[in-house]
C-alpha atoms as a PDB file:
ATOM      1  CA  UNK A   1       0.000   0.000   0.000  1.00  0.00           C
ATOM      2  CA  UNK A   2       2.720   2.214   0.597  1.00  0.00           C
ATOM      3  CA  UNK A   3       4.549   1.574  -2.510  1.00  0.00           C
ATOM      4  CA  UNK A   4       1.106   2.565  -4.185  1.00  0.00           C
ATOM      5  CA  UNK A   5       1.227   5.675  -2.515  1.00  0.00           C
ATOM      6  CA  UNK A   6       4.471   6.833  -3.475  1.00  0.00           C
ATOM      7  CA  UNK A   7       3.949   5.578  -6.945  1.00  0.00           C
ATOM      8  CA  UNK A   8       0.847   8.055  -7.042  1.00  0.00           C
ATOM      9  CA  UNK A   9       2.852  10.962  -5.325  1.00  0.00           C
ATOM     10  CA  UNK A  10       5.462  10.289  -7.888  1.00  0.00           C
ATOM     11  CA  UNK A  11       3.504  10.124 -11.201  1.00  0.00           C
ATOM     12  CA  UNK A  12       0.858  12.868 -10.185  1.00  0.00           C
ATOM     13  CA  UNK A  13       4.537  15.433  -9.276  1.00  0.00           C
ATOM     14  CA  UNK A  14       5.501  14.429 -12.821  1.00  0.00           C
ATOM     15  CA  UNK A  15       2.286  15.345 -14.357  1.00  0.00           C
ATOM     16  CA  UNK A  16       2.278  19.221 -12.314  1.00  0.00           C
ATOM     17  CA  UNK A  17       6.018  19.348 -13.809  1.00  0.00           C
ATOM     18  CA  UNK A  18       4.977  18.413 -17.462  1.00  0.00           C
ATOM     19  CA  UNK A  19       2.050  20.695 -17.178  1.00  0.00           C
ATOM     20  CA  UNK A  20       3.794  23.720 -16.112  1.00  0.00           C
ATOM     21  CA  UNK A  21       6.298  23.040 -18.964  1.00  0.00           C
ATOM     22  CA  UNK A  22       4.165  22.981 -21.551  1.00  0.00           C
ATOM     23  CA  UNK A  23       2.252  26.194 -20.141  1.00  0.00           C
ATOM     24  CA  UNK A  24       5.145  28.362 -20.213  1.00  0.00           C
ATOM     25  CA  UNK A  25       7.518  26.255 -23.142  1.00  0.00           C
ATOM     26  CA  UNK A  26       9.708  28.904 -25.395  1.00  0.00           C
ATOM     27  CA  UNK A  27       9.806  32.662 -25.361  1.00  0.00           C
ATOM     28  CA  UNK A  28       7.914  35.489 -26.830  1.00  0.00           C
ATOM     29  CA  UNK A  29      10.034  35.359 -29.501  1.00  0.00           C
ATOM     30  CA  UNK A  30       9.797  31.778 -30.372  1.00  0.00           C
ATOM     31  CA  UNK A  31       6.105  31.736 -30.181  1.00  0.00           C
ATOM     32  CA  UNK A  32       6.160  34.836 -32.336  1.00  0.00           C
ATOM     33  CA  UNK A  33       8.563  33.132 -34.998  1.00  0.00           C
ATOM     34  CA  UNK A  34       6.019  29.887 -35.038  1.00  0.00           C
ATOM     35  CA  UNK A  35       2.982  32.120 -35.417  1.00  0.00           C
ATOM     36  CA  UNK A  36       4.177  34.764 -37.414  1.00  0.00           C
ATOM     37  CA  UNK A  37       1.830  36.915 -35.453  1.00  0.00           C
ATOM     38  CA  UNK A  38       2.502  39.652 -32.757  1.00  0.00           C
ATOM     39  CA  UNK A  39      -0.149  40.644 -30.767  1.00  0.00           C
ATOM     40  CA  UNK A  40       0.847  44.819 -30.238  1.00  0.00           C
ATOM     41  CA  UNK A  41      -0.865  46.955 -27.547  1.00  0.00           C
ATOM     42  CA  UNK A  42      -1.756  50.313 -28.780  1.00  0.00           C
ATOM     43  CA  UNK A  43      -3.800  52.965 -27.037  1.00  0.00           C
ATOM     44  CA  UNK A  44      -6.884  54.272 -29.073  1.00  0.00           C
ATOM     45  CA  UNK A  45      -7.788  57.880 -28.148  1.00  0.00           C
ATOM     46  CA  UNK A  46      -4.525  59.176 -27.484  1.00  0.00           C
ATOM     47  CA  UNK A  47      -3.419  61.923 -30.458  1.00  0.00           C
ATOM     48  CA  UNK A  48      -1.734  62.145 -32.227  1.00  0.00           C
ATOM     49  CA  UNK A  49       0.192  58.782 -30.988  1.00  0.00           C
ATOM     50  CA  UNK A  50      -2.713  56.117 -31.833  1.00  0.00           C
ATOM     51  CA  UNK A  51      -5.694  57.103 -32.319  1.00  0.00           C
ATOM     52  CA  UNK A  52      -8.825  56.769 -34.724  1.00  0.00           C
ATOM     53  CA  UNK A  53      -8.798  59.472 -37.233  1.00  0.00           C
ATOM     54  CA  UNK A  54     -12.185  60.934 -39.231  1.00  0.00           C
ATOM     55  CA  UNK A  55     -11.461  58.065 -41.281  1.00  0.00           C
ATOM     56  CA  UNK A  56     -11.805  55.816 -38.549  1.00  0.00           C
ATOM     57  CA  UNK A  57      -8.665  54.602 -39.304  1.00  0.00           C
ATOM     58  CA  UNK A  58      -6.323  53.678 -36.845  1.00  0.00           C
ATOM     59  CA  UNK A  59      -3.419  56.273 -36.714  1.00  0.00           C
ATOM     60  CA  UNK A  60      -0.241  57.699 -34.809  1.00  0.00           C
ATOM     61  CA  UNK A  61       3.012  57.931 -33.732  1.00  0.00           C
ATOM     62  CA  UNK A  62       2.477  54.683 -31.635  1.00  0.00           C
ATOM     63  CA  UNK A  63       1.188  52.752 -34.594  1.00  0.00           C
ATOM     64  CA  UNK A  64       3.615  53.307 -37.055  1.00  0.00           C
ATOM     65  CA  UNK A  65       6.434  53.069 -34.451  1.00  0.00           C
ATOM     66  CA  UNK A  66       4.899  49.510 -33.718  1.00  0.00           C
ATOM     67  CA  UNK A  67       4.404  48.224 -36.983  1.00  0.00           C
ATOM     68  CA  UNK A  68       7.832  49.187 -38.159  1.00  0.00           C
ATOM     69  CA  UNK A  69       9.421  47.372 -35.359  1.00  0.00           C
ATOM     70  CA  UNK A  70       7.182  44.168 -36.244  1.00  0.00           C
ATOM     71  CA  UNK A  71       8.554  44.439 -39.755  1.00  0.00           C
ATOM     72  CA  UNK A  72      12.185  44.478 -38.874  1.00  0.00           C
ATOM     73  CA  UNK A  73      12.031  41.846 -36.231  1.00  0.00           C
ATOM     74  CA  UNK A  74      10.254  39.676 -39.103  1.00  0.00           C
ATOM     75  CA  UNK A  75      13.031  40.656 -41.786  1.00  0.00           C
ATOM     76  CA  UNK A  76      15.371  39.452 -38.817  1.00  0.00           C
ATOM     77  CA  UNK A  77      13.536  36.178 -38.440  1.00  0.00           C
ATOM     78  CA  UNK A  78      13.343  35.905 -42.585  1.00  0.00           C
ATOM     79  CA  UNK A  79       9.862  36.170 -42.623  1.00  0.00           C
ATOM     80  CA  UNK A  80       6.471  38.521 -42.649  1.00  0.00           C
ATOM     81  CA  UNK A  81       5.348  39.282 -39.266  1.00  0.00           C
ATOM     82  CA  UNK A  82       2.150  40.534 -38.879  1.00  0.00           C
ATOM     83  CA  UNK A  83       1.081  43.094 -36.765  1.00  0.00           C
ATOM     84  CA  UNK A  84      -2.426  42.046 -35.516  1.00  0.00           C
ATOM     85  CA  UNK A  85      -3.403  45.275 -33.464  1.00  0.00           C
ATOM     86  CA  UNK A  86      -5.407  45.306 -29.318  1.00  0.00           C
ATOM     87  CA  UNK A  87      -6.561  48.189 -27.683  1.00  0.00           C
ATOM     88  CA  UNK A  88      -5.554  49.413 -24.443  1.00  0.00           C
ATOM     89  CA  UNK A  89      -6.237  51.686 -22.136  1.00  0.00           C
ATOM     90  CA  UNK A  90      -4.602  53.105 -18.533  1.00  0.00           C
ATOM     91  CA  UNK A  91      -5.541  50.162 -16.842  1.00  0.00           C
ATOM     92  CA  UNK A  92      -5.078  47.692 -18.765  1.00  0.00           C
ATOM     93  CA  UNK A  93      -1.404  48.242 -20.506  1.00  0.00           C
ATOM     94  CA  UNK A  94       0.889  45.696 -18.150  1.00  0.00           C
ATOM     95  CA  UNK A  95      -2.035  43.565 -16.990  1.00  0.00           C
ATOM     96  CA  UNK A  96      -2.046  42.435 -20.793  1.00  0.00           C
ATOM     97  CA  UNK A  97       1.517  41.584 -20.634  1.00  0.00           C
ATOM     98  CA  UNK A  98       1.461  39.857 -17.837  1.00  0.00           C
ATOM     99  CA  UNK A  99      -1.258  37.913 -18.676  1.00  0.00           C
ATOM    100  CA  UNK A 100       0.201  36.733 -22.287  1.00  0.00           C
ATOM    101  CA  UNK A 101      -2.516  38.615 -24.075  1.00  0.00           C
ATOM    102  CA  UNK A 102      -0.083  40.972 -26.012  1.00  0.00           C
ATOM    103  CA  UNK A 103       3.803  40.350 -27.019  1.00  0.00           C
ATOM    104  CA  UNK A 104       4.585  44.553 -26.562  1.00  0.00           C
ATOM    105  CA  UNK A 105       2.874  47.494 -25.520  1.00  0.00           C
ATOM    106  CA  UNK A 106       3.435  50.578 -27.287  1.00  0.00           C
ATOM    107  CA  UNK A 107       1.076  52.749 -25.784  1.00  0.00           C
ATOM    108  CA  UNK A 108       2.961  56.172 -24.553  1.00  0.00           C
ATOM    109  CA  UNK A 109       3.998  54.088 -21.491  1.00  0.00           C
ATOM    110  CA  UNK A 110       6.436  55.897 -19.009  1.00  0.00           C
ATOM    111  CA  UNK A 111       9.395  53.660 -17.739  1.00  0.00           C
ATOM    112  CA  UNK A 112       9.163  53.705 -14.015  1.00  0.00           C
ATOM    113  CA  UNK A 113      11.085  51.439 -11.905  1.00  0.00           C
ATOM    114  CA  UNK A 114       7.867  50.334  -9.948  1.00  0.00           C
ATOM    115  CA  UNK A 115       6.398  49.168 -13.193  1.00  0.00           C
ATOM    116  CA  UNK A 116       9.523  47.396 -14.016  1.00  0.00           C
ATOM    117  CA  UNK A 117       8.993  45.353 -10.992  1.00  0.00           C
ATOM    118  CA  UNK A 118       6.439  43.562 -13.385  1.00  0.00           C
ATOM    119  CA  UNK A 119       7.206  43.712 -16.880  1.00  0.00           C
ATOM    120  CA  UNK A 120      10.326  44.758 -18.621  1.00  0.00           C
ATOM    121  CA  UNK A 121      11.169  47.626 -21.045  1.00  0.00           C
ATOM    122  CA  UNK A 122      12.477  48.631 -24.246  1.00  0.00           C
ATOM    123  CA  UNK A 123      15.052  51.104 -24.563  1.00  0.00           C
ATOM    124  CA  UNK A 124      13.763  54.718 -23.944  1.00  0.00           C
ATOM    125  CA  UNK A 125      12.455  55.540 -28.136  1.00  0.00           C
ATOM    126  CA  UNK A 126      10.233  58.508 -27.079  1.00  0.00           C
ATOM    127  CA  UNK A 127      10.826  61.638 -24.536  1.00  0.00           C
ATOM    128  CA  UNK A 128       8.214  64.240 -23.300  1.00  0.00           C
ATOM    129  CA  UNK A 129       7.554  65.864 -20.137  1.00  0.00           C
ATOM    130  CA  UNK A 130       4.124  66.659 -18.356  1.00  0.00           C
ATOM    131  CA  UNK A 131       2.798  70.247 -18.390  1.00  0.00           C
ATOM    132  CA  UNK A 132      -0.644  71.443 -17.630  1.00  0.00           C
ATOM    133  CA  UNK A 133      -3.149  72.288 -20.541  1.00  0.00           C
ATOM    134  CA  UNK A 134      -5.586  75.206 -19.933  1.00  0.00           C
ATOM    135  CA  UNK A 135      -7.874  77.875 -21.905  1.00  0.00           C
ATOM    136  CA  UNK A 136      -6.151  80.276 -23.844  1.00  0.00           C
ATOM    137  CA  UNK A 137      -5.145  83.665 -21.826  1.00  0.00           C
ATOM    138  CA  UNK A 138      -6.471  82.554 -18.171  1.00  0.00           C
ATOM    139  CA  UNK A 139      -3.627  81.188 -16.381  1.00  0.00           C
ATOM    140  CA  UNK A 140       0.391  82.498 -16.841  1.00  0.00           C
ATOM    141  CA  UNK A 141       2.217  79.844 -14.410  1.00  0.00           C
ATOM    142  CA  UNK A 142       2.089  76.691 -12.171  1.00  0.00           C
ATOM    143  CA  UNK A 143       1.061  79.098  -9.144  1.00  0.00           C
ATOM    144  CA  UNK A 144      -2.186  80.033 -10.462  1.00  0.00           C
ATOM    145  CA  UNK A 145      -3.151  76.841 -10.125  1.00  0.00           C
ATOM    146  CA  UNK A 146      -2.981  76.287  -6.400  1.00  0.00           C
ATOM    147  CA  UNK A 147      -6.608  75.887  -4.826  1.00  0.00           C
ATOM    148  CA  UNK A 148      -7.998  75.101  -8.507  1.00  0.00           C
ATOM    149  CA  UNK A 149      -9.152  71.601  -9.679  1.00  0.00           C
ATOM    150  CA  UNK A 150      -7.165  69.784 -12.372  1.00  0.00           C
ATOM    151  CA  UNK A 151      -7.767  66.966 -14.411  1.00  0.00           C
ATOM    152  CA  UNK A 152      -5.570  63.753 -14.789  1.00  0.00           C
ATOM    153  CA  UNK A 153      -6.077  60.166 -15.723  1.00  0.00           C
ATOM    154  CA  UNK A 154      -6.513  57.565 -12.917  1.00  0.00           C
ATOM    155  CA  UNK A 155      -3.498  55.427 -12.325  1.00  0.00           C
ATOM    156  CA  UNK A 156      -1.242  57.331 -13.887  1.00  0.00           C
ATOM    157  CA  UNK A 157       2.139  58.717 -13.149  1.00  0.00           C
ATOM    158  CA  UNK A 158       0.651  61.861 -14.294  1.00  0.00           C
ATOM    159  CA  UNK A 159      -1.822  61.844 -11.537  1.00  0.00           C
ATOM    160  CA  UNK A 160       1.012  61.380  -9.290  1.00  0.00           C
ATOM    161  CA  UNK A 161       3.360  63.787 -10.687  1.00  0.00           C
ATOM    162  CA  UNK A 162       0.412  66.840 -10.909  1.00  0.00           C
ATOM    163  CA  UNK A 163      -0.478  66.350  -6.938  1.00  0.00           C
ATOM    164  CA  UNK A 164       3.095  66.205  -6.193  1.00  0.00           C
ATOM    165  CA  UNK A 165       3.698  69.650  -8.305  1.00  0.00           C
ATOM    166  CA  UNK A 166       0.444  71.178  -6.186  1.00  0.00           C
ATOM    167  CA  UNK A 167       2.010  69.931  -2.861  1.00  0.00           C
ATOM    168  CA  UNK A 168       5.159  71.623  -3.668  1.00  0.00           C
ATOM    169  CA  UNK A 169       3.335  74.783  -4.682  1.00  0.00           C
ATOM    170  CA  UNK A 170       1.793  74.896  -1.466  1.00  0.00           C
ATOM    171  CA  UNK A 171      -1.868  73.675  -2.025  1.00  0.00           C
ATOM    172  CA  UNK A 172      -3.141  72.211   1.062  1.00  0.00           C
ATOM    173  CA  UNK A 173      -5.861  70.178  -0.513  1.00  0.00           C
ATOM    174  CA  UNK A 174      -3.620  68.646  -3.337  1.00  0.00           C
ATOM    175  CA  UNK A 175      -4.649  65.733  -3.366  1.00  0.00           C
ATOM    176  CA  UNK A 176      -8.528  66.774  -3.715  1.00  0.00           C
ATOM    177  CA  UNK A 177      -7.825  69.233  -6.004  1.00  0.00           C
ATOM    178  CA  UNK A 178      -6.411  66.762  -9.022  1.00  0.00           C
ATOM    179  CA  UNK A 179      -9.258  65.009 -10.463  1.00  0.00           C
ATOM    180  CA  UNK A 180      -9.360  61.606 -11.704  1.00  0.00           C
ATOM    181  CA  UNK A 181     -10.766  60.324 -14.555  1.00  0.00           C
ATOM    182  CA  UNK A 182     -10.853  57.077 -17.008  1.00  0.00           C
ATOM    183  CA  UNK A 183      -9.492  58.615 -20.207  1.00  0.00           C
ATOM    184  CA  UNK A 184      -8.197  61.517 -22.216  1.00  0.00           C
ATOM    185  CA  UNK A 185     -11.023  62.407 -23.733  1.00  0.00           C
ATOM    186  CA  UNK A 186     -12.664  62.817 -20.583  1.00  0.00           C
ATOM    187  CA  UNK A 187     -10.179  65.430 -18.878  1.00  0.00           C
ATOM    188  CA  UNK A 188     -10.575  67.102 -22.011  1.00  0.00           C
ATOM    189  CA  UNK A 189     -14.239  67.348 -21.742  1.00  0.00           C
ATOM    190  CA  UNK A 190     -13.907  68.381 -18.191  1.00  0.00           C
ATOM    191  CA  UNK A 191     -11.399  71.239 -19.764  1.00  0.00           C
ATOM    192  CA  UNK A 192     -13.907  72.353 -22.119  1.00  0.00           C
ATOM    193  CA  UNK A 193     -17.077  72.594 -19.957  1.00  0.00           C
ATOM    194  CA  UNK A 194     -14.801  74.652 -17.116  1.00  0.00           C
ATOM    195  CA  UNK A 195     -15.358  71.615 -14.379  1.00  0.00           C
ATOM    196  CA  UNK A 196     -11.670  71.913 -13.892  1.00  0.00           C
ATOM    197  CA  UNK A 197      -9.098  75.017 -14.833  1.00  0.00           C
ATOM    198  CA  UNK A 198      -6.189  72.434 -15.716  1.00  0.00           C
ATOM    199  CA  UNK A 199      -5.519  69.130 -17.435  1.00  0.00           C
ATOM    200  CA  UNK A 200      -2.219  67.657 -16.786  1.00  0.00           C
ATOM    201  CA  UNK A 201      -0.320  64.534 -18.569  1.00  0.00           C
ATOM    202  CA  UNK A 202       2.381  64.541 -21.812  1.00  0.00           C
ATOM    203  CA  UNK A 203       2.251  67.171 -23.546  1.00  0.00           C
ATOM    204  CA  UNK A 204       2.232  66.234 -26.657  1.00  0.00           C
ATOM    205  CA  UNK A 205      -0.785  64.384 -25.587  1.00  0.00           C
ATOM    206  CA  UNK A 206      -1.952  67.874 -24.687  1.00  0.00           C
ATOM    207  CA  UNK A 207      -1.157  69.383 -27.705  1.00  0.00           C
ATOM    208  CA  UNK A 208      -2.791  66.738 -29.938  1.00  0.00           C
ATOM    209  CA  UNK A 209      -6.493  67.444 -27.869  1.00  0.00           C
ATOM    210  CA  UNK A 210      -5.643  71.383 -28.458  1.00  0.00           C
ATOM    211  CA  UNK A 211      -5.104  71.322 -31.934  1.00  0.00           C
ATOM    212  CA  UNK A 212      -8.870  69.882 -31.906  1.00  0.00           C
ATOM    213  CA  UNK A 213      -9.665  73.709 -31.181  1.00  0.00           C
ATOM    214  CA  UNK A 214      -7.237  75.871 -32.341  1.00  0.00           C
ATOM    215  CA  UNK A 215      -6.128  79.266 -30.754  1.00  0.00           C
ATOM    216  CA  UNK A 216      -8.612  78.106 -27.690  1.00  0.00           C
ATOM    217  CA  UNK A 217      -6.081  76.182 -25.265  1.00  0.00           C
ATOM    218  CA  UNK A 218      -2.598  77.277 -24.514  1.00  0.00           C
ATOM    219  CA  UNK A 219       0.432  75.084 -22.415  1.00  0.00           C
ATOM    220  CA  UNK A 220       1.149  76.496 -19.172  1.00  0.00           C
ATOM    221  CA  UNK A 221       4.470  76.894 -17.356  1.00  0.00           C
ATOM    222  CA  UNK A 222       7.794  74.563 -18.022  1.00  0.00           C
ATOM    223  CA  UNK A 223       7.898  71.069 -17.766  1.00  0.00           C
ATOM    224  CA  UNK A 224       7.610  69.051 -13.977  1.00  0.00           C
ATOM    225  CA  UNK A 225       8.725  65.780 -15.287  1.00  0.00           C
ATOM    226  CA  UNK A 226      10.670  63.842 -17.137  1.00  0.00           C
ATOM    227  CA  UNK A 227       8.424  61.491 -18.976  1.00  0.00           C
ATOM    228  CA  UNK A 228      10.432  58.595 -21.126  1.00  0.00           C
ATOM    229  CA  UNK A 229       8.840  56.145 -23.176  1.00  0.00           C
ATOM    230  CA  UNK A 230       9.927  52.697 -23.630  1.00  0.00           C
ATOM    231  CA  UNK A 231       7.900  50.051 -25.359  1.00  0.00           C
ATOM    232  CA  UNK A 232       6.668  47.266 -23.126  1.00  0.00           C
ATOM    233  CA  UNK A 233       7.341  44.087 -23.141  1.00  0.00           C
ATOM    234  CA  UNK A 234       6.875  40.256 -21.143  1.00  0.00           C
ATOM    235  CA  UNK A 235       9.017  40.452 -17.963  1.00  0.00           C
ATOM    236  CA  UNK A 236      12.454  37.879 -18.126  1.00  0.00           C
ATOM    237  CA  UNK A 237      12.196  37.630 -22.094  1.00  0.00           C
ATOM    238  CA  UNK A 238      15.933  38.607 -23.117  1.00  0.00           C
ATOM    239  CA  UNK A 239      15.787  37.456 -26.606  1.00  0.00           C
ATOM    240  CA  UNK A 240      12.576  39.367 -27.514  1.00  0.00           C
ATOM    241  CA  UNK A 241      13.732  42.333 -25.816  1.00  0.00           C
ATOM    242  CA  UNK A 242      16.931  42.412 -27.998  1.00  0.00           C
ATOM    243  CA  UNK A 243      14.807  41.721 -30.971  1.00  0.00           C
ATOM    244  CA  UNK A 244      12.601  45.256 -30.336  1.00  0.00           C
ATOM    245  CA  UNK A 245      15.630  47.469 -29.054  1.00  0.00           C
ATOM    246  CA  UNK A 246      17.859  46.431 -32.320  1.00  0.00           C
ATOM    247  CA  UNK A 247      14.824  47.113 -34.700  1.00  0.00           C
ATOM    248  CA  UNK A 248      14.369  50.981 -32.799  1.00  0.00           C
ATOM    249  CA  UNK A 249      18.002  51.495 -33.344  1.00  0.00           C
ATOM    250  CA  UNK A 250      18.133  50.146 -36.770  1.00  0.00           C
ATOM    251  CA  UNK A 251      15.482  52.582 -37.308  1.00  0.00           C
ATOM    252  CA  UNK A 252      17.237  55.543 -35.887  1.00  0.00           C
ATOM    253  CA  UNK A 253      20.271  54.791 -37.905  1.00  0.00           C
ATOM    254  CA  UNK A 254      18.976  54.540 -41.078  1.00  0.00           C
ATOM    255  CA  UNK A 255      16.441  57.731 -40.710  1.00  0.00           C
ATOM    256  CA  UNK A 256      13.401  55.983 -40.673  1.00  0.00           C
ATOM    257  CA  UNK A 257      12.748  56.746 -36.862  1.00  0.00           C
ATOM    258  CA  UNK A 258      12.852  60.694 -37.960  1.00  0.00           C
ATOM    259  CA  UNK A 259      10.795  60.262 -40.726  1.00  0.00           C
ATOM    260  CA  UNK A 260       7.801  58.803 -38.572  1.00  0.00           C
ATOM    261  CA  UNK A 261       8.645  61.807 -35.896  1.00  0.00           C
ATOM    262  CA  UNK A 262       8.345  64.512 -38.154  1.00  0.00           C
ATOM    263  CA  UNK A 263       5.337  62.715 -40.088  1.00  0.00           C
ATOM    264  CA  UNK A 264       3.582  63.410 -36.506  1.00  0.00           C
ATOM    265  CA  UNK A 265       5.588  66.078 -34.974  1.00  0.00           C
ATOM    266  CA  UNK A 266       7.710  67.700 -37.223  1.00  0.00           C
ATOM    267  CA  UNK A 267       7.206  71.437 -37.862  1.00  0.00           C
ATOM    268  CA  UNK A 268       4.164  71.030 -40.376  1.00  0.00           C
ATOM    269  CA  UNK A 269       1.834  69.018 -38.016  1.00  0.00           C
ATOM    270  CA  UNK A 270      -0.801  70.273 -35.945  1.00  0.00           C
ATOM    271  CA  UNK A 271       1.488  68.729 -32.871  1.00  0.00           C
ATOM    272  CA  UNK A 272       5.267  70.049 -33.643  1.00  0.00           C
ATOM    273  CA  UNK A 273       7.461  68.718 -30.468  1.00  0.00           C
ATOM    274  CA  UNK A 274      10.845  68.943 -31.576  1.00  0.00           C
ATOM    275  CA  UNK A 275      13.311  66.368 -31.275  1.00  0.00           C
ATOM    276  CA  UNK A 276      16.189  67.189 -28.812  1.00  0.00           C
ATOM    277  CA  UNK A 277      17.246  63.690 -27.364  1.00  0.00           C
ATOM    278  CA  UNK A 278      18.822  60.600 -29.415  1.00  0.00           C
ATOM    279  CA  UNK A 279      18.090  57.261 -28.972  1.00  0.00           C
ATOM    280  CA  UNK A 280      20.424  55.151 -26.592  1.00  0.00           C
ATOM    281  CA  UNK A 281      22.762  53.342 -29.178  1.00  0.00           C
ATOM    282  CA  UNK A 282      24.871  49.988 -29.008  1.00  0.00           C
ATOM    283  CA  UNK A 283      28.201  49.876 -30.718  1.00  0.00           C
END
């Protein structure tokens, strides 16, 4: 009987083992090379860096950053990759990863050390700053804003950032005063109707909900933060994350990084940010 036992123990501890090998057998970037199919994470109401247009097409700085880096890592792997394209929101951008339901996140996605406690990063590929967004000819500098309500997105380091800035102004009631809400286009509403006299995140997310109405909205005061992008990715998955960082620095070096910048905010958009930091580069 106790041979039986220990017989079951044994063969049941070899099926948890086999199980748990099969569940999490290869990496990201074998599974992609076997599909041919990478599942990207793209926000869809942030302009201008993916967003639907009047079109309804599916547009940005985001997108064609993302789809550029699927082509090269496919080149790489001698094959067609194909892009296949899931929204995201706030919420949702590292719970995706985590869960296996998207192979990278390119979604304007700061890199913070508390989010790298989950997933891992790309290489910084984007760099912005948060300011505050208000109407046109009310408000001159950070200090007028102390006592008024301002508008950020929930869970965001931008919520953070704009309580911390009121805190250091001063404003008793900080952390009152920034309101939260689910999406852009909601602190924009909230702009627009005068619920709030601020709305704080990126500015060139800023800039793209401006240029909706232009001449109306004006950025106020310097930049708080600094606010660097890098493209998310599975947590522990070396060879994938070498595959994404060489295809944005294949892209910088050959020009087609600046070409996609300028197509969104070069000097002759609606969104002009210019360009003053370079891409980290490996000899």
């Amino acid at each position: 009987m106790k041979n039986l036992v220990k017989w079951f123990v044994l063969g049941f501890t070899f099926v948890l083992l086999v199980g748990t090998s099969v569940c999490y057998a290869g990496t990201t970037y074998d599974r992609v090379n076997e599909a041919g199919v990478v599942q990207v994470g793209l926000m869809y109401n942030s302009i201008p860096a993916a967003y639907f247009n009047d079109k309804n097409e599916w547009v940005g700085f985001d997108v064609d950053i993302a789809e550029e880096v699927v082509r090269r890592i496919g080149q790489s792997m001698g094959k067609e990759l194909k892009a296949e394209r899931v929204k995201l929101n706030n919420k949702t951008r590292i719970s995706f990863l985590t869960s296996g339901r998207i192979d990278m996140s390119t979604a304007n996605m700061t890199h913070k050390r508390e989010r790298d406690k989950t997933i891992d990063f790309s290489i910084t590929y984007f760099f912005d700053g948060q300011k505050v967004l208000a109407k046109k000819g009310r408000y001159s500098k950070h200090e007028d804003f102390i006592g008024k309500k301002i508008a950020s997105m929930q869970g965001t380091t931008s919520e953070k950032n704009a309580i911390n800035l009121l805190k250091k102004l001063g404003d008793t009631n900080a952390e009152k005063n920034v309101i939260s809400f689910q999406d852009e286009p909601s602190c924009f509403l909230a702009l627009q109707q005068d619920k709030v006299a601020g709305w704080s995140t990126d500015s060139t997310i800023l800039l793209g909900y401006a240029a909706k109405q232009p001449g109306e909205y004006e950025l106020v005061g310097d930049f708080f933060s600094d606010e660097p992008y890098g493209i998310g990715i599975p947590e522990n998955d070396s060879d994938w994350r070498d595959a994404v960082n060489f295809a944005l620095q294949d892209m910088w070096n050959d020009g087609t990084y600046k070409k996609i910048y300028d197509k969104w905010y070069g000097p002759d958009t609606l969104y002009y940010f210019p360009l003053t930091e370079k891409i980290e580069m490996w000899p």
